[in-house]
PDB file of N, CA and C in Angstrom:
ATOM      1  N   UNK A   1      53.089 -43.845 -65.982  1.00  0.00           N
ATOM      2  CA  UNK A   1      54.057 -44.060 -67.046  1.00  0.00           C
ATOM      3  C   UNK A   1      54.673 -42.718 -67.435  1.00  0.00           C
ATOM      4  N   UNK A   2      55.579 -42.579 -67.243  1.00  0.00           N
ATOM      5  CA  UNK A   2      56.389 -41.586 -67.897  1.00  0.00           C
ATOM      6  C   UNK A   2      56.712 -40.503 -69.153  1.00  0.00           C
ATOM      7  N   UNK A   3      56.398 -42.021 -70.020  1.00  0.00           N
ATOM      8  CA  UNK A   3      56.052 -40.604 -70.808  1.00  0.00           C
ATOM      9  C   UNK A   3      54.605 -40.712 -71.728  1.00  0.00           C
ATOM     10  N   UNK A   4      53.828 -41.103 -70.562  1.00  0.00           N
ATOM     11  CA  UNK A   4      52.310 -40.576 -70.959  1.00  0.00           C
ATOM     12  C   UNK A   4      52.700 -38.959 -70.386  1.00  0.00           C
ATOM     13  N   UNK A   5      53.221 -38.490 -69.096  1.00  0.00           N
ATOM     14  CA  UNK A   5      53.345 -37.189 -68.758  1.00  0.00           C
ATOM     15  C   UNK A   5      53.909 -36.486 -69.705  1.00  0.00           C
ATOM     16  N   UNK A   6      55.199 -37.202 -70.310  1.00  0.00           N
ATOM     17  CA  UNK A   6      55.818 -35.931 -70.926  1.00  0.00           C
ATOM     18  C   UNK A   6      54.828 -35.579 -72.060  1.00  0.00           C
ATOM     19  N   UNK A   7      54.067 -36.767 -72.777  1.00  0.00           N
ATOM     20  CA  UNK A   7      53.333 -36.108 -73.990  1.00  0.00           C
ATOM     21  C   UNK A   7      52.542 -35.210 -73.671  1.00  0.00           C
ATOM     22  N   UNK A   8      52.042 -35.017 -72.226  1.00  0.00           N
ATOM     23  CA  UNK A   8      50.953 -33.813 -71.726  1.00  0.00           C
ATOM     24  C   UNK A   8      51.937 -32.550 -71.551  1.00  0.00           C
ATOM     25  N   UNK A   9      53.245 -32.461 -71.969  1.00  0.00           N
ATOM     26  CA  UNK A   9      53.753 -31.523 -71.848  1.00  0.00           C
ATOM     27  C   UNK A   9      53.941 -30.384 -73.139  1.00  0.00           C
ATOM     28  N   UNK A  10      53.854 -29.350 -73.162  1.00  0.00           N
ATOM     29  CA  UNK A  10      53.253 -28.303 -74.257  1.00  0.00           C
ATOM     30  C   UNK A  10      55.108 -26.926 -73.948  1.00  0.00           C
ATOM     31  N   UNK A  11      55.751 -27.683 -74.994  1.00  0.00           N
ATOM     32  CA  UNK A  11      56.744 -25.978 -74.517  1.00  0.00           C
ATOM     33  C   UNK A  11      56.132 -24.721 -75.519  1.00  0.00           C
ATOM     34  N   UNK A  12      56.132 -23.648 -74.408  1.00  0.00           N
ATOM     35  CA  UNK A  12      55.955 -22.503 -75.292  1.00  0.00           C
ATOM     36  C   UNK A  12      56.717 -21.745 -75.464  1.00  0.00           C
ATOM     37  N   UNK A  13      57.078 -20.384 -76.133  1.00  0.00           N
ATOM     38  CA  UNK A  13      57.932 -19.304 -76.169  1.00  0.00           C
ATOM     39  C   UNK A  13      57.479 -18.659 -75.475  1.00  0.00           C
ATOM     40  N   UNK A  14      58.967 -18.222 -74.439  1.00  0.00           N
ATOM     41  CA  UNK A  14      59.033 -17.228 -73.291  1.00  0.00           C
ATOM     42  C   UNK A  14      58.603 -16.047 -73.734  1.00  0.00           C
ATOM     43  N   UNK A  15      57.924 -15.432 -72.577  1.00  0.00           N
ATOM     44  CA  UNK A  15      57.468 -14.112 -72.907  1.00  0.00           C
ATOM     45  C   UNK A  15      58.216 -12.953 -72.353  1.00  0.00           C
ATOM     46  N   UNK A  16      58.412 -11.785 -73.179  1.00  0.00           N
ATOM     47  CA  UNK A  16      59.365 -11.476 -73.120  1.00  0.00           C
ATOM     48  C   UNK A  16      59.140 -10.649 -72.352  1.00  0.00           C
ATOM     49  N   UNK A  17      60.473  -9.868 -71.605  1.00  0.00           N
ATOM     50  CA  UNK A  17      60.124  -9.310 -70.295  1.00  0.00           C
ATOM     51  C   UNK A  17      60.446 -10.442 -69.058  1.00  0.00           C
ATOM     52  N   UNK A  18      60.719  -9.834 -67.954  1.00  0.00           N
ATOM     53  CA  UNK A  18      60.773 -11.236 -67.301  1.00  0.00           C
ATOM     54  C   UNK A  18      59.527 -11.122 -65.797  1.00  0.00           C
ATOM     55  N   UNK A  19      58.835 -11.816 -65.333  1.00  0.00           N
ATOM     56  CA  UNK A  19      57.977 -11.475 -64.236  1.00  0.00           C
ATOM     57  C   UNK A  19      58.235 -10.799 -63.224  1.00  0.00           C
ATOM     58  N   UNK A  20      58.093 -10.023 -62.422  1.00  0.00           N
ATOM     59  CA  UNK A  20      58.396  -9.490 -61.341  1.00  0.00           C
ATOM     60  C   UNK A  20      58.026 -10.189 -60.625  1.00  0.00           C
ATOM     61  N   UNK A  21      56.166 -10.532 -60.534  1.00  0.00           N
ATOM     62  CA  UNK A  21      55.968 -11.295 -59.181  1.00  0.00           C
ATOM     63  C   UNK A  21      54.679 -11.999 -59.738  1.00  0.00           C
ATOM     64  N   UNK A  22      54.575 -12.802 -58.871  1.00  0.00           N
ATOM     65  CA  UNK A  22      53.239 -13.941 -58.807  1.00  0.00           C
ATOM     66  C   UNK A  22      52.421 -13.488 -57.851  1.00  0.00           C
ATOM     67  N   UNK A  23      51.055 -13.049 -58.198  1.00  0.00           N
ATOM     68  CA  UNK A  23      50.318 -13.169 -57.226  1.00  0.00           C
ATOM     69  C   UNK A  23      49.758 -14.318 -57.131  1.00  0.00           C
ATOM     70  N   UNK A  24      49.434 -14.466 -55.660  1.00  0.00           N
ATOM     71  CA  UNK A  24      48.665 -16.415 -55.380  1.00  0.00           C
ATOM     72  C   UNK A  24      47.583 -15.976 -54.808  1.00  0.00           C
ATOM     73  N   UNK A  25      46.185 -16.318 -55.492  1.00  0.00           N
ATOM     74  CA  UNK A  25      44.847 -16.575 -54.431  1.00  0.00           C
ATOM     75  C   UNK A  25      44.815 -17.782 -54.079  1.00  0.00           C
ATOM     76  N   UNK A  26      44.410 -17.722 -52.964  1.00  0.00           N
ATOM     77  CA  UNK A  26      44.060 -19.224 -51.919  1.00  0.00           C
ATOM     78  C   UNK A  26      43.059 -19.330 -51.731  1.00  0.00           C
ATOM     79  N   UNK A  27      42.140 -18.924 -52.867  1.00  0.00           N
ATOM     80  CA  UNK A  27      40.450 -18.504 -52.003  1.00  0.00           C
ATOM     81  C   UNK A  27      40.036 -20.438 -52.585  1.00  0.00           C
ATOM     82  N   UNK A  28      40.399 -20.977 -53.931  1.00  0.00           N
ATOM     83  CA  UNK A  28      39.857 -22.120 -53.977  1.00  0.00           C
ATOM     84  C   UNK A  28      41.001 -23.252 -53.199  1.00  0.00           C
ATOM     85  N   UNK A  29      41.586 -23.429 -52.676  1.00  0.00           N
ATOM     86  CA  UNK A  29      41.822 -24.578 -52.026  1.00  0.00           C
ATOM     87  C   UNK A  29      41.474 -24.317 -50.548  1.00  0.00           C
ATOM     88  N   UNK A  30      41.299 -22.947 -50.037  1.00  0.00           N
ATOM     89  CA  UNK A  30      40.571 -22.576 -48.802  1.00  0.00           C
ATOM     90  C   UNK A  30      39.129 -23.267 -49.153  1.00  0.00           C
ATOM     91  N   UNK A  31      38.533 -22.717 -49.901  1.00  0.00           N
ATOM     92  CA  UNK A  31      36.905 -23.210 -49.963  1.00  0.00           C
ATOM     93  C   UNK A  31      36.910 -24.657 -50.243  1.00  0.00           C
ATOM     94  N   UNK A  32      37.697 -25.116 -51.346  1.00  0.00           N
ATOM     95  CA  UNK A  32      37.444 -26.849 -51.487  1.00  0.00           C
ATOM     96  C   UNK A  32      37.944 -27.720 -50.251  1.00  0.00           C
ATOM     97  N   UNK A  33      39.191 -27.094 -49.699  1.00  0.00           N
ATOM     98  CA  UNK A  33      39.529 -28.187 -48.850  1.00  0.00           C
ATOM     99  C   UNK A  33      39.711 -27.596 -47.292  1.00  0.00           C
ATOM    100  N   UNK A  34      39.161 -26.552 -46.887  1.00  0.00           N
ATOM    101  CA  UNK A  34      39.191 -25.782 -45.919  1.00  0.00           C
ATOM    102  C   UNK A  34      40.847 -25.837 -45.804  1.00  0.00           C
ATOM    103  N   UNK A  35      41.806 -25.325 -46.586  1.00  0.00           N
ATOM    104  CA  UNK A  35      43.242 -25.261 -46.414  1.00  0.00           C
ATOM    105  C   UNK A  35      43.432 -23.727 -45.756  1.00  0.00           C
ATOM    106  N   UNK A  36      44.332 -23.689 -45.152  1.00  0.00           N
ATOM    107  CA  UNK A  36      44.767 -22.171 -44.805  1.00  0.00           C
ATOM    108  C   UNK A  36      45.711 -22.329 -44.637  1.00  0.00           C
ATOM    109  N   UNK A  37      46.856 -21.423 -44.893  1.00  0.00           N
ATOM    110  CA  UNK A  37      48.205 -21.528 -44.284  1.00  0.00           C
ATOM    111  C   UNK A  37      48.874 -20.920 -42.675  1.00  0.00           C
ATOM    112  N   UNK A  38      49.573 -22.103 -41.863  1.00  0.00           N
ATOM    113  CA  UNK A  38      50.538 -21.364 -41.341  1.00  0.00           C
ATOM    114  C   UNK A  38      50.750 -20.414 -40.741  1.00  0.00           C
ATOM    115  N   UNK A  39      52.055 -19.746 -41.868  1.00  0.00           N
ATOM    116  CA  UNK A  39      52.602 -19.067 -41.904  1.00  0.00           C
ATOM    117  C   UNK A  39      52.706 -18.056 -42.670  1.00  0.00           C
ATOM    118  N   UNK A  40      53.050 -16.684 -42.103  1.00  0.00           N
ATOM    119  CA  UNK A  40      52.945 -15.617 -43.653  1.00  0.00           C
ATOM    120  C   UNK A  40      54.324 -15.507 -44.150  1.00  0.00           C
ATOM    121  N   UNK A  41      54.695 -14.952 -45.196  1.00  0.00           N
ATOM    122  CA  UNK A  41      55.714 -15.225 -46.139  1.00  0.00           C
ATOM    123  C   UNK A  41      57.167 -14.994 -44.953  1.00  0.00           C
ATOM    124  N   UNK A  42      56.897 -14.320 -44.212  1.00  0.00           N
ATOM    125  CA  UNK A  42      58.190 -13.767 -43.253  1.00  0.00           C
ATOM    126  C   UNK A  42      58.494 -14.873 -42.508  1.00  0.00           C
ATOM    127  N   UNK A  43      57.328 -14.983 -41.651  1.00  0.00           N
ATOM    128  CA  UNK A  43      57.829 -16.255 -40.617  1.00  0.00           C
ATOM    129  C   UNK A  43      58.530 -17.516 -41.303  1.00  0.00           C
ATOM    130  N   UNK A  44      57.570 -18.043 -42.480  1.00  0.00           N
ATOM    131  CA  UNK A  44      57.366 -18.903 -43.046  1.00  0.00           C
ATOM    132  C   UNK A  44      59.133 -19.123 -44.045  1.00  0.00           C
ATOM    133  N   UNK A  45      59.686 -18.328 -44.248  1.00  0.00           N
ATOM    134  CA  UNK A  45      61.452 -17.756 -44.537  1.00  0.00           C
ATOM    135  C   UNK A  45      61.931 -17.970 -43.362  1.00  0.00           C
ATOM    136  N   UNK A  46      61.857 -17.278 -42.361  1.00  0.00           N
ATOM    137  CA  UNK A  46      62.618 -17.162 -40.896  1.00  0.00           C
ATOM    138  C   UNK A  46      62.811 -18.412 -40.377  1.00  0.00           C
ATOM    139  N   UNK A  47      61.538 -18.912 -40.693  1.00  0.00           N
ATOM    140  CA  UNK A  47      61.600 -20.523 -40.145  1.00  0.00           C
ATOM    141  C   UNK A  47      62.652 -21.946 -40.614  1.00  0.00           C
ATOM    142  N   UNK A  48      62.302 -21.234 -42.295  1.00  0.00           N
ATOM    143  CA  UNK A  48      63.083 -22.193 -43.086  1.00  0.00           C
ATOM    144  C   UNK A  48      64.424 -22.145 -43.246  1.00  0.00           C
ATOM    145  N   UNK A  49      64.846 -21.028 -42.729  1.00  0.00           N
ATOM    146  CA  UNK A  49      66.814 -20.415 -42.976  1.00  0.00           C
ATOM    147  C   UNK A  49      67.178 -21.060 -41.442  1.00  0.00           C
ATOM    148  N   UNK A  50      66.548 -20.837 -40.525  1.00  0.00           N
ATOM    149  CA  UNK A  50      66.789 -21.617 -39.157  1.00  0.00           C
ATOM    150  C   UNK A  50      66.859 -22.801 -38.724  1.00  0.00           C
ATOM    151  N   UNK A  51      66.202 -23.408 -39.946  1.00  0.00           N
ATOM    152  CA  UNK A  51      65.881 -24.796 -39.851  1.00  0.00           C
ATOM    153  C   UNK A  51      67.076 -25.550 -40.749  1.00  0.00           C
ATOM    154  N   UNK A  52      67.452 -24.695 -41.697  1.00  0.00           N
ATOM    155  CA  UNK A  52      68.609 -25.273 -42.197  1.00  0.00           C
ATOM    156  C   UNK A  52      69.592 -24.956 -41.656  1.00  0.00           C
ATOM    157  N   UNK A  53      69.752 -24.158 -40.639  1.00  0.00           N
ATOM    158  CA  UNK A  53      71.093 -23.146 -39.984  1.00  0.00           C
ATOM    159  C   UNK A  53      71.561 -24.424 -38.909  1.00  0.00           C
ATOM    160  N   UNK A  54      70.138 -24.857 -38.235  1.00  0.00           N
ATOM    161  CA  UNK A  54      70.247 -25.994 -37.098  1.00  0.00           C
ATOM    162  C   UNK A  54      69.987 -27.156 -38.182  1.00  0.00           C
ATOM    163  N   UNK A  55      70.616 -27.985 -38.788  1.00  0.00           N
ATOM    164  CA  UNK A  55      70.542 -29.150 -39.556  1.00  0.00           C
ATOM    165  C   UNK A  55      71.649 -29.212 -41.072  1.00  0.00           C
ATOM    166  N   UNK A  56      72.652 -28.614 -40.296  1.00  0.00           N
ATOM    167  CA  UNK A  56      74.016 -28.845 -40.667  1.00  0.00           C
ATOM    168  C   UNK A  56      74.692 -29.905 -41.441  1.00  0.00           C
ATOM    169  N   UNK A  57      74.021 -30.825 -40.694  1.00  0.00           N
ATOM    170  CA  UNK A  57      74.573 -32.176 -40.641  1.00  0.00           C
ATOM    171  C   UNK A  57      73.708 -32.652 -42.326  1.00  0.00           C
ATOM    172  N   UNK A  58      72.587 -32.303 -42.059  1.00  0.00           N
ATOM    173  CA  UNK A  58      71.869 -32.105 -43.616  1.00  0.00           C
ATOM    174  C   UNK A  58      72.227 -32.055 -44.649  1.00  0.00           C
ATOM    175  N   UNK A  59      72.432 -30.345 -45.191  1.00  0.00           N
ATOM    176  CA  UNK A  59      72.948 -29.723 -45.879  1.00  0.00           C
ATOM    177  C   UNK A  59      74.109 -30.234 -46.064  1.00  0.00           C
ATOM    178  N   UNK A  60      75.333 -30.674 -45.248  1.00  0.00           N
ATOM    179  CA  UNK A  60      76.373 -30.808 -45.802  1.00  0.00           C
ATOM    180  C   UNK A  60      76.298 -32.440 -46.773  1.00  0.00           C
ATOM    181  N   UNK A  61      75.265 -33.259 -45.861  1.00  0.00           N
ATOM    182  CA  UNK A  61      74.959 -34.901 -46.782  1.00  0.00           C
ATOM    183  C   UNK A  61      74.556 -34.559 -47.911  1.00  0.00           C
ATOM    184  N   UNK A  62      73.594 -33.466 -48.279  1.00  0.00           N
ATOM    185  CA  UNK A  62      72.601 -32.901 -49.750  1.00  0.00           C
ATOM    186  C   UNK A  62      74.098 -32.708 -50.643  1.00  0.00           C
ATOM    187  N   UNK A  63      74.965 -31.862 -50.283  1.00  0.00           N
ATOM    188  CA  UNK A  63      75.840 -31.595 -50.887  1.00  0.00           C
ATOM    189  C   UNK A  63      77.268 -32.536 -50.690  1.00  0.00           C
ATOM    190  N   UNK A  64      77.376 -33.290 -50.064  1.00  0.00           N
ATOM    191  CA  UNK A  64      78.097 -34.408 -50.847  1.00  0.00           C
ATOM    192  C   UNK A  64      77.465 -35.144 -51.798  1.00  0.00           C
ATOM    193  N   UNK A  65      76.234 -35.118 -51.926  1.00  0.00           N
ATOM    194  CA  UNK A  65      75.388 -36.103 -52.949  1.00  0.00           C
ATOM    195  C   UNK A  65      75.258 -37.576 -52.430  1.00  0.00           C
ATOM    196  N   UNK A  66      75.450 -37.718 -50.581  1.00  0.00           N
ATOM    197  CA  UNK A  66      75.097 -38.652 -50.212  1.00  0.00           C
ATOM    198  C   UNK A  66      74.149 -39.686 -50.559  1.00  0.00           C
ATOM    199  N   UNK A  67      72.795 -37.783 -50.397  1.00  0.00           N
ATOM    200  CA  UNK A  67      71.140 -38.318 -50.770  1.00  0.00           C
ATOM    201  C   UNK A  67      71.006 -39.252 -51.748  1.00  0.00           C
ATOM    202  N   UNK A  68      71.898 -39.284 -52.801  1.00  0.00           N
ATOM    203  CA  UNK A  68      71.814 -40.049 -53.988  1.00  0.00           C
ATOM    204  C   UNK A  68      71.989 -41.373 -53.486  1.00  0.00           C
ATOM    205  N   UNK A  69      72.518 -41.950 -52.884  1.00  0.00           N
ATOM    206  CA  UNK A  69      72.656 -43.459 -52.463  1.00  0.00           C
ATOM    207  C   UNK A  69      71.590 -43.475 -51.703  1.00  0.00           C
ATOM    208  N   UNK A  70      71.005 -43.159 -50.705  1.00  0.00           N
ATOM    209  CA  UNK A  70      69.856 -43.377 -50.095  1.00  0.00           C
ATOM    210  C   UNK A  70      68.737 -43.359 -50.891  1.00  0.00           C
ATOM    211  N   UNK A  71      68.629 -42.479 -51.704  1.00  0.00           N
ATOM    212  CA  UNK A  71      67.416 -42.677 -53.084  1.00  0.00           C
ATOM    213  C   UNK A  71      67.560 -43.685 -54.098  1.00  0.00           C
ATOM    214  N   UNK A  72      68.525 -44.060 -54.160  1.00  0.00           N
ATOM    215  CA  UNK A  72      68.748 -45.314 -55.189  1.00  0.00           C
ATOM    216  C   UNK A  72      68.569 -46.616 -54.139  1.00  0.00           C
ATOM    217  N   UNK A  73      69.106 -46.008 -53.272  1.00  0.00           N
ATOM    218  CA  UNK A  73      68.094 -48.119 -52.306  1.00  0.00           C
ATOM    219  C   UNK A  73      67.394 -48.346 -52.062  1.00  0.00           C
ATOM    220  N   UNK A  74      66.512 -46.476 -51.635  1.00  0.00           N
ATOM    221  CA  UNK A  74      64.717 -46.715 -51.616  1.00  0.00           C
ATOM    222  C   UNK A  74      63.988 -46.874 -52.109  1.00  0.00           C
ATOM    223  N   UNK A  75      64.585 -46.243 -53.524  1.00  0.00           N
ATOM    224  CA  UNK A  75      63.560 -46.035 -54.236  1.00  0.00           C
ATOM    225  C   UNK A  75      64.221 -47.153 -56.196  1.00  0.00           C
ATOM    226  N   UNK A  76      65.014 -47.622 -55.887  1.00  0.00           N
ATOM    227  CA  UNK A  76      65.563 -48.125 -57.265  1.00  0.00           C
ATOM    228  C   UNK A  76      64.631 -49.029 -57.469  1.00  0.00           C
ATOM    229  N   UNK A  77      64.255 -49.466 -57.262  1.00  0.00           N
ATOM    230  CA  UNK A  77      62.730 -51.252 -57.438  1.00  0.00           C
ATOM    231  C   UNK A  77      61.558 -50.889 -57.333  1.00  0.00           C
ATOM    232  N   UNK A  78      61.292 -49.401 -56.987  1.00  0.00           N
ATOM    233  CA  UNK A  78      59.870 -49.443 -57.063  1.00  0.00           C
ATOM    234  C   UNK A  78      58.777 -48.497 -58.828  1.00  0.00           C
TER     235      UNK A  78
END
């Protein structure tokens, strides 16, 4: 239900300054679910700009807002 989520939602005041960077440990979803990744941050970019470079045809449907009719017939009834 919908907005059982939003009531779990808490806004706070931004802190000021803005982040530079996120560090990510992977040590608990490595240990709980033996996860590892892939790819390291380079490939794992290289891959994804190429992948949209070859899938043209994509990108240009995302941005007519095609996707929107295909999500409203798949997904409107459920």
């Amino acid at each position: 239900d919908e907005g059982y989520y939003k009531r779990l939602i808490t806004f706070v005041k931004d802190r000021p300054g803005h982040d530079r960077r996120y560090a990510i440990n992977c040590d608990k979803i490595k240990n709980e679910l033996d996860w590892s990744r892939q790819y390291d941050f380079e490939e794992g970019l290289d891959s994804t700009i190429k992948w949209y470079m070859n899938h043209q045809d994509w990108v240009d449907r995302v941005r007519s807002g095609e996707y929107k009719m295909w999500l409203e017939k798949n997904y409107k009834l459920r």
